[in-house]
N, C-alpha and C. Protein backbone atom coordinates (compact mmCIF):
# COMPACT_ATOMS: atom_id res chain seq x y z
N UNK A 1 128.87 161.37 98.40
CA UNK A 1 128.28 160.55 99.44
C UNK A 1 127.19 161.31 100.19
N UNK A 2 127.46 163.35 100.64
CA UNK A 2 126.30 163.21 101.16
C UNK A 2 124.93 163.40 100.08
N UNK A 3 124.98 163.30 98.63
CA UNK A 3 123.91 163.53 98.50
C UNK A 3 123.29 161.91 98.30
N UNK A 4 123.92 161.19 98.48
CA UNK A 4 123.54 159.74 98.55
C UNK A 4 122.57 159.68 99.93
N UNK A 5 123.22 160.17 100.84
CA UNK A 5 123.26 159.98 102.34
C UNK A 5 121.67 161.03 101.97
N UNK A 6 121.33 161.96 101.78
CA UNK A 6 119.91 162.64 102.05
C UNK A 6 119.25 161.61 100.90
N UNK A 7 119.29 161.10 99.92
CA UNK A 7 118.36 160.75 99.09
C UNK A 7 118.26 159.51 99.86
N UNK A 8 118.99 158.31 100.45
CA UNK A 8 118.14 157.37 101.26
C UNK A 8 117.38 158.07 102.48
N UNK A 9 118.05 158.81 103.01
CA UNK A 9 117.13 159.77 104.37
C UNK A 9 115.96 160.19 103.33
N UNK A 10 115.61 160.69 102.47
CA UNK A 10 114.22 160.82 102.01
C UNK A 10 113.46 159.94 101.67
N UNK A 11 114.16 159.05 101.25
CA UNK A 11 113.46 157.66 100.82
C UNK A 11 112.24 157.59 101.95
N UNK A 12 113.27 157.08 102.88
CA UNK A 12 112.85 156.13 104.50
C UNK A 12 111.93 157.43 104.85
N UNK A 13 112.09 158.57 104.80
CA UNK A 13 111.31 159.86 105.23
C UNK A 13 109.68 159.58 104.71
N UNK A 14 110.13 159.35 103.16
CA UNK A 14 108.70 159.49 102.27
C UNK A 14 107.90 157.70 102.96
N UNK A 15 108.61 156.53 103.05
CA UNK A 15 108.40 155.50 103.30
C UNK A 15 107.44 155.30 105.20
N UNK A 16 108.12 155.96 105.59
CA UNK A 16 107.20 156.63 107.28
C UNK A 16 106.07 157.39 107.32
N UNK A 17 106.31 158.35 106.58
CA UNK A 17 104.47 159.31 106.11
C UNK A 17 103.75 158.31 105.79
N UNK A 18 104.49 157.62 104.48
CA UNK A 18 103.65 156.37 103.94
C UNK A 18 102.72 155.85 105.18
N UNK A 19 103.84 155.35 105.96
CA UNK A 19 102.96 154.41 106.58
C UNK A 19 102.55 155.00 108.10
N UNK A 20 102.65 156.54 108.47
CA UNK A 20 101.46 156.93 109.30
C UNK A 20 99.96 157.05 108.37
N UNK A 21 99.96 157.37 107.44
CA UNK A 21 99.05 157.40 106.70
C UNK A 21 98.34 156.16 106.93
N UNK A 22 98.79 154.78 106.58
CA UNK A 22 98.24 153.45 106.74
C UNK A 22 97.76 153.58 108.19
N UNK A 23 98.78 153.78 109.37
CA UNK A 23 97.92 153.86 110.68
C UNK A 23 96.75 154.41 110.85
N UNK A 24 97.15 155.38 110.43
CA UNK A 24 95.61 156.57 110.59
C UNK A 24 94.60 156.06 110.20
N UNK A 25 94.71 155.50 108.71
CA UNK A 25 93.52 154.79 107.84
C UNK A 25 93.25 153.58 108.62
N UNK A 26 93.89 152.75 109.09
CA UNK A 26 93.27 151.67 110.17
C UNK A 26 92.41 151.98 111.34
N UNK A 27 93.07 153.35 111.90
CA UNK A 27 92.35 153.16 113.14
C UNK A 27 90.92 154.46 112.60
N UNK A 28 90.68 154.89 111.19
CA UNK A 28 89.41 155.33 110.51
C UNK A 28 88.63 154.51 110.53
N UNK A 29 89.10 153.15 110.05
CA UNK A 29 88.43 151.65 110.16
C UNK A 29 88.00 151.26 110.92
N UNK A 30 88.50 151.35 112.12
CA UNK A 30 88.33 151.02 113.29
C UNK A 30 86.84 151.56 113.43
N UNK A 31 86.89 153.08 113.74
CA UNK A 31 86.13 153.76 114.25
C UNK A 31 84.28 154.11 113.43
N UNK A 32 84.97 153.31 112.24
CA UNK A 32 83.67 153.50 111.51
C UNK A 32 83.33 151.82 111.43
N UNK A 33 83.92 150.99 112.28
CA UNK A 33 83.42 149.87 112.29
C UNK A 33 83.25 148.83 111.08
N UNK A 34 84.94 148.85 110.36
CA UNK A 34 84.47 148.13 109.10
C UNK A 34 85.02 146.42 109.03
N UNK A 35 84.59 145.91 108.58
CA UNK A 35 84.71 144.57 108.75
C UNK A 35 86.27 144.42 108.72
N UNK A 36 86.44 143.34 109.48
CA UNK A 36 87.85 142.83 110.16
C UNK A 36 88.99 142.27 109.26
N UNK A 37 88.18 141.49 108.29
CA UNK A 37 89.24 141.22 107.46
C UNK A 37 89.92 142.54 106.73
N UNK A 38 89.21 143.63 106.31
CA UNK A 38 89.40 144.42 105.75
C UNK A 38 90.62 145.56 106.66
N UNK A 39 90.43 145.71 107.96
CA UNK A 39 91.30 145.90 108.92
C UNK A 39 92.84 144.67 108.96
N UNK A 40 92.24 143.69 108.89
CA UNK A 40 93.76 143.12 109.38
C UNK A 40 94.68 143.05 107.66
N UNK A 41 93.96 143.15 106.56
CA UNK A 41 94.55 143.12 105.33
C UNK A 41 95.85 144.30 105.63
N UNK A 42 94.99 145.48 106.08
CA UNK A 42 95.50 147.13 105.89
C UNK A 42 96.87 147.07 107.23
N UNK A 43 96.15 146.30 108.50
CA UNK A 43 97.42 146.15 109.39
C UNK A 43 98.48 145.36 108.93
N UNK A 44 98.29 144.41 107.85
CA UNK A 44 99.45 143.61 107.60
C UNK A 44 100.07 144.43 106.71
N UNK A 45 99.88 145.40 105.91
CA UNK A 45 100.20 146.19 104.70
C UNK A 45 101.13 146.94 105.63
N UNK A 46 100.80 147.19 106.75
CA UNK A 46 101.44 148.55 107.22
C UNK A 46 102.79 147.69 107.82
N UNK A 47 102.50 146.98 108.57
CA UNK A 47 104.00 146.34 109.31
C UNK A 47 104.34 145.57 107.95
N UNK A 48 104.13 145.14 107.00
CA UNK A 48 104.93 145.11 105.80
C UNK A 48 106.15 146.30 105.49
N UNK A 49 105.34 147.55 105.33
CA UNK A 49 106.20 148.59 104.81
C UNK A 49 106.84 149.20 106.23
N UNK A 50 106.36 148.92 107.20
CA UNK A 50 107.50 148.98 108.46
C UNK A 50 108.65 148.12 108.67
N UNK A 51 108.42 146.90 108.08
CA UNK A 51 109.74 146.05 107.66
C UNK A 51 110.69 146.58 106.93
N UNK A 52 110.18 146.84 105.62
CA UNK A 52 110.89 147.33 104.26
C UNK A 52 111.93 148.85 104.97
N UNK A 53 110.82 149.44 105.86
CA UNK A 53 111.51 150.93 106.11
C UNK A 53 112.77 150.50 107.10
N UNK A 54 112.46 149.43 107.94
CA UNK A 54 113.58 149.14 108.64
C UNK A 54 114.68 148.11 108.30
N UNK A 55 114.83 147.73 107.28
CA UNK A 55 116.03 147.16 106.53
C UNK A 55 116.59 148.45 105.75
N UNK A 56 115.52 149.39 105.39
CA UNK A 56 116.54 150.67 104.33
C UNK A 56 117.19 151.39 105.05
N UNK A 57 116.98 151.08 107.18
CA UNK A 57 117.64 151.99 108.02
C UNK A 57 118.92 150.85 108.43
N UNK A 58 118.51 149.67 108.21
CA UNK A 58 119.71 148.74 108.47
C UNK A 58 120.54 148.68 107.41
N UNK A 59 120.19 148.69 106.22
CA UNK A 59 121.60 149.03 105.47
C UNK A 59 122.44 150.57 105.42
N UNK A 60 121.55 151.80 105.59
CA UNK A 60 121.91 152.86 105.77
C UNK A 60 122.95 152.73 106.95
N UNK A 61 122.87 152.11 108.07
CA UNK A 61 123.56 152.09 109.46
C UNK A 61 124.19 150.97 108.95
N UNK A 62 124.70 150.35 108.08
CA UNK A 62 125.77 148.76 107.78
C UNK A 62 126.33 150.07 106.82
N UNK A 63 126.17 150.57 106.20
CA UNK A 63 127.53 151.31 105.20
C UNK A 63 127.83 152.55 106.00
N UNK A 64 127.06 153.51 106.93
CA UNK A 64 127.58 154.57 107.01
C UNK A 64 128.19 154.22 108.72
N UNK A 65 127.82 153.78 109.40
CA UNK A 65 127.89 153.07 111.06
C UNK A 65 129.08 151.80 111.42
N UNK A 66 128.98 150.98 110.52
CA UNK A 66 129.52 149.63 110.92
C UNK A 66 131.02 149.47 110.56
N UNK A 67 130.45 149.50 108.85
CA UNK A 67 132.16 149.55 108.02
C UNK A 67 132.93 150.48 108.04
N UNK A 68 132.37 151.97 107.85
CA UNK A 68 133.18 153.21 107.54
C UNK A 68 134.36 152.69 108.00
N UNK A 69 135.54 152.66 107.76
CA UNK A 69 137.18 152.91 108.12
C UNK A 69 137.51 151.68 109.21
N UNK A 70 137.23 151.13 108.96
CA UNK A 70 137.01 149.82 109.75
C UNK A 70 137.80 148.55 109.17
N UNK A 71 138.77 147.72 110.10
CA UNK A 71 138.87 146.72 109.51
C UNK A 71 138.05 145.76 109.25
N UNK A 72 138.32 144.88 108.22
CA UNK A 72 137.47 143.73 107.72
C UNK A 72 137.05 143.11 109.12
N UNK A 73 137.65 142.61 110.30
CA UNK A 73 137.74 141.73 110.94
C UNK A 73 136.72 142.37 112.00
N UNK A 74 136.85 144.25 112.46
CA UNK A 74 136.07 144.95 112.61
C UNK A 74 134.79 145.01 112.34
N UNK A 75 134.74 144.99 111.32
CA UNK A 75 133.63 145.59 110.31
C UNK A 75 132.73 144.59 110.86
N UNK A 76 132.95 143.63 110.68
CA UNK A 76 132.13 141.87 110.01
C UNK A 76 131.49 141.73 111.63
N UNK A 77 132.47 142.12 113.30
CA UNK A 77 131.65 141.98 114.70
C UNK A 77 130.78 142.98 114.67
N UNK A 78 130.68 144.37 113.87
CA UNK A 78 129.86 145.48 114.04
C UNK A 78 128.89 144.73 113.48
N UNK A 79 129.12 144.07 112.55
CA UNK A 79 127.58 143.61 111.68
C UNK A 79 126.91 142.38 112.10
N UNK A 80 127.72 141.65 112.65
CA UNK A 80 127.06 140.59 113.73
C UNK A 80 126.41 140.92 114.90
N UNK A 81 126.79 141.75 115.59
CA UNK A 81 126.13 142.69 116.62
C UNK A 81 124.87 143.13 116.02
N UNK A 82 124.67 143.74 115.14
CA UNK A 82 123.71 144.35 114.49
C UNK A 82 122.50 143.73 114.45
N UNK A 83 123.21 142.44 113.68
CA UNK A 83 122.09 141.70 112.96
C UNK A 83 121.44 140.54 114.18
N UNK A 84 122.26 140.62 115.21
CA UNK A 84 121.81 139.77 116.31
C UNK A 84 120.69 140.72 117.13
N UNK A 85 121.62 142.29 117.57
CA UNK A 85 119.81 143.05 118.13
C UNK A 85 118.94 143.07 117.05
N UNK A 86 118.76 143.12 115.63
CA UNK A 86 117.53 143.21 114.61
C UNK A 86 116.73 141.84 115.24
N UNK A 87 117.56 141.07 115.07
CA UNK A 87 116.96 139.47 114.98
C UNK A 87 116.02 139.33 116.23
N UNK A 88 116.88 139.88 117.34
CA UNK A 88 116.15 139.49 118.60
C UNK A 88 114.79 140.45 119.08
N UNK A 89 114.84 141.33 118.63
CA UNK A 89 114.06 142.91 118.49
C UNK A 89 112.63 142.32 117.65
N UNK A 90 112.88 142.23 116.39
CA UNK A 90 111.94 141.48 115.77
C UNK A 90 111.88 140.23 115.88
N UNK A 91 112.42 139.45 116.74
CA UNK A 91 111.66 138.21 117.30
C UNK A 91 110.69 138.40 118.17
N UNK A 92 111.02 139.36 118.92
CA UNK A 92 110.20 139.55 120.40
C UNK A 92 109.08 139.64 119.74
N UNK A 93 108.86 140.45 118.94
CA UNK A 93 107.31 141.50 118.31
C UNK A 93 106.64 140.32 117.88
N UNK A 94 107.26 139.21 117.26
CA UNK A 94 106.06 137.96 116.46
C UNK A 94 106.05 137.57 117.79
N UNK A 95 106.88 137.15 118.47
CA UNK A 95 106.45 136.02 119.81
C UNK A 95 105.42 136.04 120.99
N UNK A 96 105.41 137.85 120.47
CA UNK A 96 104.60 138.28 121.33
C UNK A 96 102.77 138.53 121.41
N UNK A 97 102.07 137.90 122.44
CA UNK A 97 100.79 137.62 122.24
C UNK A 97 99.99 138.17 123.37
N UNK A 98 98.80 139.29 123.00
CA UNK A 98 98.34 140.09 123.97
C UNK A 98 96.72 139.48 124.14
């Protein structure tokens, strides 16, 4: 289990560089003034793979956090809890308009 446990921690590790890299390259864009569509393509790319990275930390935290040694009946309110702050967390972020 722990070498399970470091190979998703590298995953999500390599998956975050990933996507400072994408930040950085947006706000290059930015600064060299390149057309907009071409910016919002690269911002949607990035909170794409900021999604992806944060479901590989929500299942990492549902097997090693929620269930471990846990009853069924246990287990199942840890993961309702869970999935209710994800839900509401990433609701806020779309609802939200600056």
């Amino acid at each position: 289990m722990a070498q399970e446990t470091k190979t998703n921690s590298d995953a999500i590790l390599t998956r975050l560089r990933r996507i400072e890299g994408q930040i950085r390259g947006i706000h290059k864009m930015l600064e060299e003034d390149r057309v907009c569509e071409d910016v919002v393509t690269q911002l949607m790319a990035a909170r794409s793979s900021l999604d992806k990275a944060g479901l590989l930390i929500i299942d990492r935290h549902i097997e090693q956090c929620l269930t471990v040694g846990l009853s069924n009946d246990d287990a199942l309110s840890n993961l309702k809890h869970s999935l209710r702050l994800w839900f509401r967390f990433g609701g806020a972020a779309q609802s939200q308009q600056d």
